[in-house]
C-alpha atoms as a PDB file:
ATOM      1  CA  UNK A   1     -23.623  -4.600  10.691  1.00  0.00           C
ATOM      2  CA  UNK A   2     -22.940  -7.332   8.244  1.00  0.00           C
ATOM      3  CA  UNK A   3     -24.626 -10.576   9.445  1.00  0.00           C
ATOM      4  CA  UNK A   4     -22.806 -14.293   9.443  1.00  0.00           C
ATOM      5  CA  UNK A   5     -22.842 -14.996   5.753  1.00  0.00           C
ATOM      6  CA  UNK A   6     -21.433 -12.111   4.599  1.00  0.00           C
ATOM      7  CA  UNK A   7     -18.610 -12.439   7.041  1.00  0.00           C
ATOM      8  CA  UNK A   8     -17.787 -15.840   5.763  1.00  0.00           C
ATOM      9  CA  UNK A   9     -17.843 -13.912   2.358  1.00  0.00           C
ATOM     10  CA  UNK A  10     -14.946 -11.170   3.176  1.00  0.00           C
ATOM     11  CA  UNK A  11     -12.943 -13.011   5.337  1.00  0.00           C
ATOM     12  CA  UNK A  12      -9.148 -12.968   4.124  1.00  0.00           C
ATOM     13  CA  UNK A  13     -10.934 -11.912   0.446  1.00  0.00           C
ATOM     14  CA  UNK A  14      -9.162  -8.313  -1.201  1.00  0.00           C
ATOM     15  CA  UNK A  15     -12.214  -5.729  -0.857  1.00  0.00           C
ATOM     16  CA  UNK A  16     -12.021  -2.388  -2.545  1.00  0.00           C
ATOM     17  CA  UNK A  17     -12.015   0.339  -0.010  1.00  0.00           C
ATOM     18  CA  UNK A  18     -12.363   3.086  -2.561  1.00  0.00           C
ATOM     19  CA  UNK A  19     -11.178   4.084  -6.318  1.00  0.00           C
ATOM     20  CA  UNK A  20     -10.446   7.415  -6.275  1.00  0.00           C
ATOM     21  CA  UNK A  21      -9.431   9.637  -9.530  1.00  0.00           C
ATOM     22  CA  UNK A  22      -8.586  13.335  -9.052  1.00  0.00           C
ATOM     23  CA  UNK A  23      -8.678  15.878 -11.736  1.00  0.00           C
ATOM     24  CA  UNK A  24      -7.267  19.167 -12.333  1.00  0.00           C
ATOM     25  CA  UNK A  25      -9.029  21.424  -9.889  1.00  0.00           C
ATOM     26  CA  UNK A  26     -10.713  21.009  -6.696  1.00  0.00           C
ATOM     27  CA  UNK A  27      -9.731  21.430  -3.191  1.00  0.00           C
ATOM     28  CA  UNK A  28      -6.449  19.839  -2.170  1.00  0.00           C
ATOM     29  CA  UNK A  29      -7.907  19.302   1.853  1.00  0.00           C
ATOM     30  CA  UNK A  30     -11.041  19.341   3.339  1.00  0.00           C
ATOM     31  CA  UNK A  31     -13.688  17.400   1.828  1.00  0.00           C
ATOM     32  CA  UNK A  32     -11.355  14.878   0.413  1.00  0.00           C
ATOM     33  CA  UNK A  33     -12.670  11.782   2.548  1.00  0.00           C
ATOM     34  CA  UNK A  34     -14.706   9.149   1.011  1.00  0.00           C
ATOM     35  CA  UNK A  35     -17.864   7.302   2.838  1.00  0.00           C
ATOM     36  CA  UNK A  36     -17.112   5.425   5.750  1.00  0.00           C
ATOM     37  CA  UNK A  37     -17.111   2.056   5.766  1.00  0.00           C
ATOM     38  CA  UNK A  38     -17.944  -0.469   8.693  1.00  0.00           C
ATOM     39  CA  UNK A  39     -15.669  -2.926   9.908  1.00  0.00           C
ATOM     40  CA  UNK A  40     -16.786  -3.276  13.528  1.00  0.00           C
ATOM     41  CA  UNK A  41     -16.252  -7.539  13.224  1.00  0.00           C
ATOM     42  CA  UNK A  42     -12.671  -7.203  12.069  1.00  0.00           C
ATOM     43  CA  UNK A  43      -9.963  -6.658  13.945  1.00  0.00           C
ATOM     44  CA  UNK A  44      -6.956  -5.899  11.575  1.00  0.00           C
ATOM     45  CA  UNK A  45      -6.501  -5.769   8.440  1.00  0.00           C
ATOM     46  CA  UNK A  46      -3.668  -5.560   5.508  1.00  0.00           C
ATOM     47  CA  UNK A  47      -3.894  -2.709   3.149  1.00  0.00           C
ATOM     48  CA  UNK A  48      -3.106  -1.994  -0.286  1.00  0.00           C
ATOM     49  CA  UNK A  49      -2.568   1.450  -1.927  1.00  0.00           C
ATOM     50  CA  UNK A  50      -1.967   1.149  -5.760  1.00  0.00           C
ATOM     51  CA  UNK A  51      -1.580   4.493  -7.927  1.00  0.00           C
ATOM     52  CA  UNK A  52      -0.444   6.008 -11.477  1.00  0.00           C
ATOM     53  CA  UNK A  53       2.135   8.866 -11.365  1.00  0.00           C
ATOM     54  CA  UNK A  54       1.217  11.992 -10.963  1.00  0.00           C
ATOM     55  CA  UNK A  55       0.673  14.844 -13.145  1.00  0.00           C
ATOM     56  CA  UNK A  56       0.962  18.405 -11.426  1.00  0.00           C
ATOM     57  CA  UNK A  57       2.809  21.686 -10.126  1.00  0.00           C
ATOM     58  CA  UNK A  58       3.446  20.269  -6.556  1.00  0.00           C
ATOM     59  CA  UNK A  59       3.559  16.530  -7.038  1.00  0.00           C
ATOM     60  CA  UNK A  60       2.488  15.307  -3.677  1.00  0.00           C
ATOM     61  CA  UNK A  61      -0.486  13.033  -2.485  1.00  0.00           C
ATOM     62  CA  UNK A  62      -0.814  11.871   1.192  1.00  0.00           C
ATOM     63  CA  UNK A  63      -3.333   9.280   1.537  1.00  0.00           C
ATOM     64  CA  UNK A  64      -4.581   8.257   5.093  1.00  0.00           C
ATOM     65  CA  UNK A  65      -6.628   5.705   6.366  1.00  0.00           C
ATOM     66  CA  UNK A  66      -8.838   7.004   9.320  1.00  0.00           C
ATOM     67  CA  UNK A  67     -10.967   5.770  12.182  1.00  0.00           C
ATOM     68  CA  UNK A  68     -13.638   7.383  13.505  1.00  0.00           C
ATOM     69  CA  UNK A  69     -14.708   7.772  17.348  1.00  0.00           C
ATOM     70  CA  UNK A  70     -17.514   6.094  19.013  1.00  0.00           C
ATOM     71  CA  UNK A  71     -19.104   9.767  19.333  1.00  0.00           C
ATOM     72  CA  UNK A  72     -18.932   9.525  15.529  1.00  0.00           C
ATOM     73  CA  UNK A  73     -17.691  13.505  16.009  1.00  0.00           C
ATOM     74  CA  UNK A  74     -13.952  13.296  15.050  1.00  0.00           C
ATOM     75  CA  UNK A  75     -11.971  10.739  12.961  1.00  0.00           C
ATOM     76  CA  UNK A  76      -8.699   9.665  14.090  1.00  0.00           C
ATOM     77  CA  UNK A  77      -5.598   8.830  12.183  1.00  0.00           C
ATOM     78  CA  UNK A  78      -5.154   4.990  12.530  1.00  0.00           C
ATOM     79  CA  UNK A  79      -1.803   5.054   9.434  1.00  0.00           C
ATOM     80  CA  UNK A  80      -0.515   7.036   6.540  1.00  0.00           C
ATOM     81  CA  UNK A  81       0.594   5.726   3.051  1.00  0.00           C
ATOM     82  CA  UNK A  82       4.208   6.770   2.455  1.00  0.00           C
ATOM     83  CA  UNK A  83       3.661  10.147   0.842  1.00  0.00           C
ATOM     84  CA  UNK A  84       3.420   9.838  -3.516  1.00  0.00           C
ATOM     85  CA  UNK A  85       5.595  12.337  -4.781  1.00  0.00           C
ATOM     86  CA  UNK A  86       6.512  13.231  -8.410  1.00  0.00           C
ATOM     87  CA  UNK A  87       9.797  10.514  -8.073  1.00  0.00           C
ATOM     88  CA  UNK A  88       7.347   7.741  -7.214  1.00  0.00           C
ATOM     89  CA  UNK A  89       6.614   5.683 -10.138  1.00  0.00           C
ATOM     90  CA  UNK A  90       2.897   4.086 -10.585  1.00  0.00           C
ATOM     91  CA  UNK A  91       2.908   0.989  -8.277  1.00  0.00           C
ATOM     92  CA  UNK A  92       1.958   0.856  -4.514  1.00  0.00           C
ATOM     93  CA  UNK A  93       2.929  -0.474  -0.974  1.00  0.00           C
ATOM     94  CA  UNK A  94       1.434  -2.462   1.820  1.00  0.00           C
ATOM     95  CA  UNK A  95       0.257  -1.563   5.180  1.00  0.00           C
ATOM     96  CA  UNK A  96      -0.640  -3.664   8.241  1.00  0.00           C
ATOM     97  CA  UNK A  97      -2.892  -2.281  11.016  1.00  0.00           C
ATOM     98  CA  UNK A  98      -3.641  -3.977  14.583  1.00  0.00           C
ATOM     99  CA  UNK A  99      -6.886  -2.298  15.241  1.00  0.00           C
ATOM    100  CA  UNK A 100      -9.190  -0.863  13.226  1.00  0.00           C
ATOM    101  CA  UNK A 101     -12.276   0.770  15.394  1.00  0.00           C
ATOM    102  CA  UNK A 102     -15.888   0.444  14.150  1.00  0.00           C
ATOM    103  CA  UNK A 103     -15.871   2.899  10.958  1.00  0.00           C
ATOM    104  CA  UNK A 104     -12.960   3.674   8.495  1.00  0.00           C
ATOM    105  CA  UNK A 105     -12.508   6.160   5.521  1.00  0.00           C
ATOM    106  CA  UNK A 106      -9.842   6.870   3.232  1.00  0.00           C
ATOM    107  CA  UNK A 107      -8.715  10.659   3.008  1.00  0.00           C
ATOM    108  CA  UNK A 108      -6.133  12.409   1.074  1.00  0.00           C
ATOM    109  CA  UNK A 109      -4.344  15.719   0.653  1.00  0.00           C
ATOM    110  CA  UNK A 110      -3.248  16.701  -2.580  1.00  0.00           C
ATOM    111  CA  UNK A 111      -0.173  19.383  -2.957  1.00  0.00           C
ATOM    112  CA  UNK A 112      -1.684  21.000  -5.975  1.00  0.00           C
ATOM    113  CA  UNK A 113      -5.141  21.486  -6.641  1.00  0.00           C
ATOM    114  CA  UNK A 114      -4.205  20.644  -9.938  1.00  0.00           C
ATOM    115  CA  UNK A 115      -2.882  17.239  -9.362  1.00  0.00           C
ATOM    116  CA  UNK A 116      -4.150  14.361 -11.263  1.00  0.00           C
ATOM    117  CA  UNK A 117      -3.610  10.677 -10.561  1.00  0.00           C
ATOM    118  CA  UNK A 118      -5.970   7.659  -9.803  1.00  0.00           C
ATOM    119  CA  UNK A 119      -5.221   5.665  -6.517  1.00  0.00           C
ATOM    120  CA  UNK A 120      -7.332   2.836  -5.430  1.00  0.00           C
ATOM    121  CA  UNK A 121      -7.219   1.077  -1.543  1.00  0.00           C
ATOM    122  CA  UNK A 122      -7.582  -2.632  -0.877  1.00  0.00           C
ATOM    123  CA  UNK A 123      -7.836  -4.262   2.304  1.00  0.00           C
ATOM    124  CA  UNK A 124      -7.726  -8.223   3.767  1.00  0.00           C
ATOM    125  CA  UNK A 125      -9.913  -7.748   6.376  1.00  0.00           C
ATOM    126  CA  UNK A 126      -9.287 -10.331   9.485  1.00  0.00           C
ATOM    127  CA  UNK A 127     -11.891 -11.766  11.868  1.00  0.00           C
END
């Protein structure tokens, strides 16, 4: 749980959820999730997907930002990016959630396993 000070620190300040960079190979579900992160003293937040184009067979990458449940057993949905296909050209798009729940991840699907791109998350976390 992050104390006063650090708070103060994040508070309406772009944090990096998570730089991801997928190669050639690999699963395309599964474990494609990255750590979670705790955000238990925010309640919403504005976030940022930004990308390169993809390279690949099936070029398709759905990237989801999930919350998981008190039990800490399942994680939940909380919104999607708009799905990156192979018309989308590097850039991004913005995202606003209401609630957020104690612990979020980012998780993706790929279309291909041999889809390669680099896609990185932002947030403005709010108190």
């Amino acid at each position: 749980m992050l104390g006063l000070n650090e708070i103060l620190r994040y508070r309406s300040k772009v944090i990096k959820l998570a730089e991801i960079t997928l190669a050639d190979g690999g699963s395309t579900t599964g474990n494609t999730r990255t750590d979670l992160k705790n955000v238990r003293q925010f309640h919403e937040g504005v976030f940022f997907i930004r990308h390169t184009g993809l390279v690949g067979t099936t070029k398709t990458l759905d990237v989801i930002v999930e919350s998981r449940d008190p039990s800490g057993a399942y994680w939940h949905e909380l919104f999607a990016f708009t799905q990156i296909t192979a018309s989308a050209v590097a850039g991004g798009e913005i995202k606003k959630q209401a609630t957020l729940g104690e612990n979020i991840c980012i998780s993706w699907t790929k279309g291909h396993v041999d889809i390669v791109t680099t896609f990185t998350v932002y947030a403005v976390l709010k108190i």
